[in-house]
C-alpha atoms as a PDB file:
ATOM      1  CA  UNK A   1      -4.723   4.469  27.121  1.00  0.00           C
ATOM      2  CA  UNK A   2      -3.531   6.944  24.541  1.00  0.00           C
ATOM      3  CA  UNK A   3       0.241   5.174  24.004  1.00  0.00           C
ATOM      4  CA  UNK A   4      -1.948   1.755  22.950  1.00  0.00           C
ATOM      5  CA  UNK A   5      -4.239   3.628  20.820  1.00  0.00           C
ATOM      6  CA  UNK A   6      -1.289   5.241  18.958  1.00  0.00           C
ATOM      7  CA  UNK A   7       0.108   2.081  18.722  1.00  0.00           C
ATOM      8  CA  UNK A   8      -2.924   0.150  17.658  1.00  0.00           C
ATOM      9  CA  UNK A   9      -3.677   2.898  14.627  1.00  0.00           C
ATOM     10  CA  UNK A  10       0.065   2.105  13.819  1.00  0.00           C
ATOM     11  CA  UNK A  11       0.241  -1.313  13.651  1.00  0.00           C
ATOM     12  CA  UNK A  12      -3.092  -0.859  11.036  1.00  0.00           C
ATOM     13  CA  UNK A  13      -1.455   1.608   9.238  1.00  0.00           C
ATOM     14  CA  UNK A  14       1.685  -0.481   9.147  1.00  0.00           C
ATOM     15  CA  UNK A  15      -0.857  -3.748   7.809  1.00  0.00           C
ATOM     16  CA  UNK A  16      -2.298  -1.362   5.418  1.00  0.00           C
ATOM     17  CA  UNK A  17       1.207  -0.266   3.850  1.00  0.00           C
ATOM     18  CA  UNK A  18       2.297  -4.265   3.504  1.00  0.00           C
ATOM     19  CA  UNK A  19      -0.686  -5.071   1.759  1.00  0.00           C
ATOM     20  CA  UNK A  20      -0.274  -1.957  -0.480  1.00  0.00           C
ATOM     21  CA  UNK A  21       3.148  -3.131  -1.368  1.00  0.00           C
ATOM     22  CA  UNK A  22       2.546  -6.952  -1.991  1.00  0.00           C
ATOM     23  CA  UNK A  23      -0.193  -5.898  -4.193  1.00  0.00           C
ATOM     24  CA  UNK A  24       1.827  -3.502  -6.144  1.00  0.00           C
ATOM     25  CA  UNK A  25       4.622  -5.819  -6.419  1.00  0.00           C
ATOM     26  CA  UNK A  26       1.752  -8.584  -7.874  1.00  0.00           C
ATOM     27  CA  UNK A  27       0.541  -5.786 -10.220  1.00  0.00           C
ATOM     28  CA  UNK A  28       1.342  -5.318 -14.069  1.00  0.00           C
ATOM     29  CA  UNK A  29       3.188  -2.334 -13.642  1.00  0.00           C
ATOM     30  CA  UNK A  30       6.643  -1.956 -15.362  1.00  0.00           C
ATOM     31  CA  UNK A  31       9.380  -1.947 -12.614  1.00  0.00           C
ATOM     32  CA  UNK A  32       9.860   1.343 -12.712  1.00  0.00           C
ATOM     33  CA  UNK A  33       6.545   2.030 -11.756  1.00  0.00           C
ATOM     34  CA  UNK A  34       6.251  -0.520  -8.805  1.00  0.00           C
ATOM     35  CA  UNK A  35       9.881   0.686  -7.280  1.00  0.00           C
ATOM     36  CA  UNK A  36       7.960   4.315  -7.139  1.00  0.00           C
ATOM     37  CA  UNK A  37       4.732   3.212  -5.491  1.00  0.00           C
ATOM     38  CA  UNK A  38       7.048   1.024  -3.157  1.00  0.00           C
ATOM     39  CA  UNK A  39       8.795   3.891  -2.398  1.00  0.00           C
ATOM     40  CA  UNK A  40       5.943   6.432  -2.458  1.00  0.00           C
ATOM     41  CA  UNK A  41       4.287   4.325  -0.006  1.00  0.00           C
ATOM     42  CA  UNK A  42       7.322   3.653   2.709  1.00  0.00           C
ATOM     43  CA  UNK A  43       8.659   7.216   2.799  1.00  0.00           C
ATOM     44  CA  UNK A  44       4.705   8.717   3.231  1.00  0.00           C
ATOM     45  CA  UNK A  45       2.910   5.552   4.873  1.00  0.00           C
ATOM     46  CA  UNK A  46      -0.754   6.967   5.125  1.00  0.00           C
ATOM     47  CA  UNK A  47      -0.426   9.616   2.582  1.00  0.00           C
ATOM     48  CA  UNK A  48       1.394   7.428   0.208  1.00  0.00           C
ATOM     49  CA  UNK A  49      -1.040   4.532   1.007  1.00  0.00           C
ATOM     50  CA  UNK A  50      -4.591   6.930   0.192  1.00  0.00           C
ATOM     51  CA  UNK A  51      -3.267   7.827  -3.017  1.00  0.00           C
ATOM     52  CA  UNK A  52      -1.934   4.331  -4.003  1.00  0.00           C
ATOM     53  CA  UNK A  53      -6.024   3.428  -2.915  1.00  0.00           C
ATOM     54  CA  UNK A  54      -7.549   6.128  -5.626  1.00  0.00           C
ATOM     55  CA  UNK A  55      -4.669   6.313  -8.371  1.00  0.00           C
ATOM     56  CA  UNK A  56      -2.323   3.025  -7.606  1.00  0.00           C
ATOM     57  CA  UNK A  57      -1.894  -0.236  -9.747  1.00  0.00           C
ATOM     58  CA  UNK A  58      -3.703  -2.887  -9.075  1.00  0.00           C
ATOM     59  CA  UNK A  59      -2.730  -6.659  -8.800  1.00  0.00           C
ATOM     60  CA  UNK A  60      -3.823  -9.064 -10.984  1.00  0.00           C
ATOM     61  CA  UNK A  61      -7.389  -9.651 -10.447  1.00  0.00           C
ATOM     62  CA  UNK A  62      -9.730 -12.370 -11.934  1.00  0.00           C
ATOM     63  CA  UNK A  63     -12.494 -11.911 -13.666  1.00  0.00           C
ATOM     64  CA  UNK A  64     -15.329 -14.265 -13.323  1.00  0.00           C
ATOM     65  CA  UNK A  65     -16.270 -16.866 -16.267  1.00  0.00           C
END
């Protein structure tokens, strides 16, 4: 039971760190800036992931109206 927990949390956290890039990659960042959250987020995947969630570009959202 333990081996298929660990590898359920991992295929989230693995979700969670494609998502994270695709919307950093759609975001108005310079490239710069995107190549270091890409790369922020693949070397530390849940570290890298909680601070692109509180300090990370966004993509490009629409507003209503």
């Amino acid at each position: 039971m333990g081996s298929t927990f660990n590898g359920l949390v991992g295929l989230i956290i693995l979700a969670l760190d494609i998502w994270a890039v695709v919307n950093v990659l759609k975001s108005g960042a310079g490239g710069g800036a995107k190549i270091l959250w890409v790369l922020l987020i693949l070397l530390l995947p849940v570290f890298g992931l909680i601070i692109w969630l509180i300090a990370g570009p966004r993509g490009n959202v629409r507003t209503g109206g």
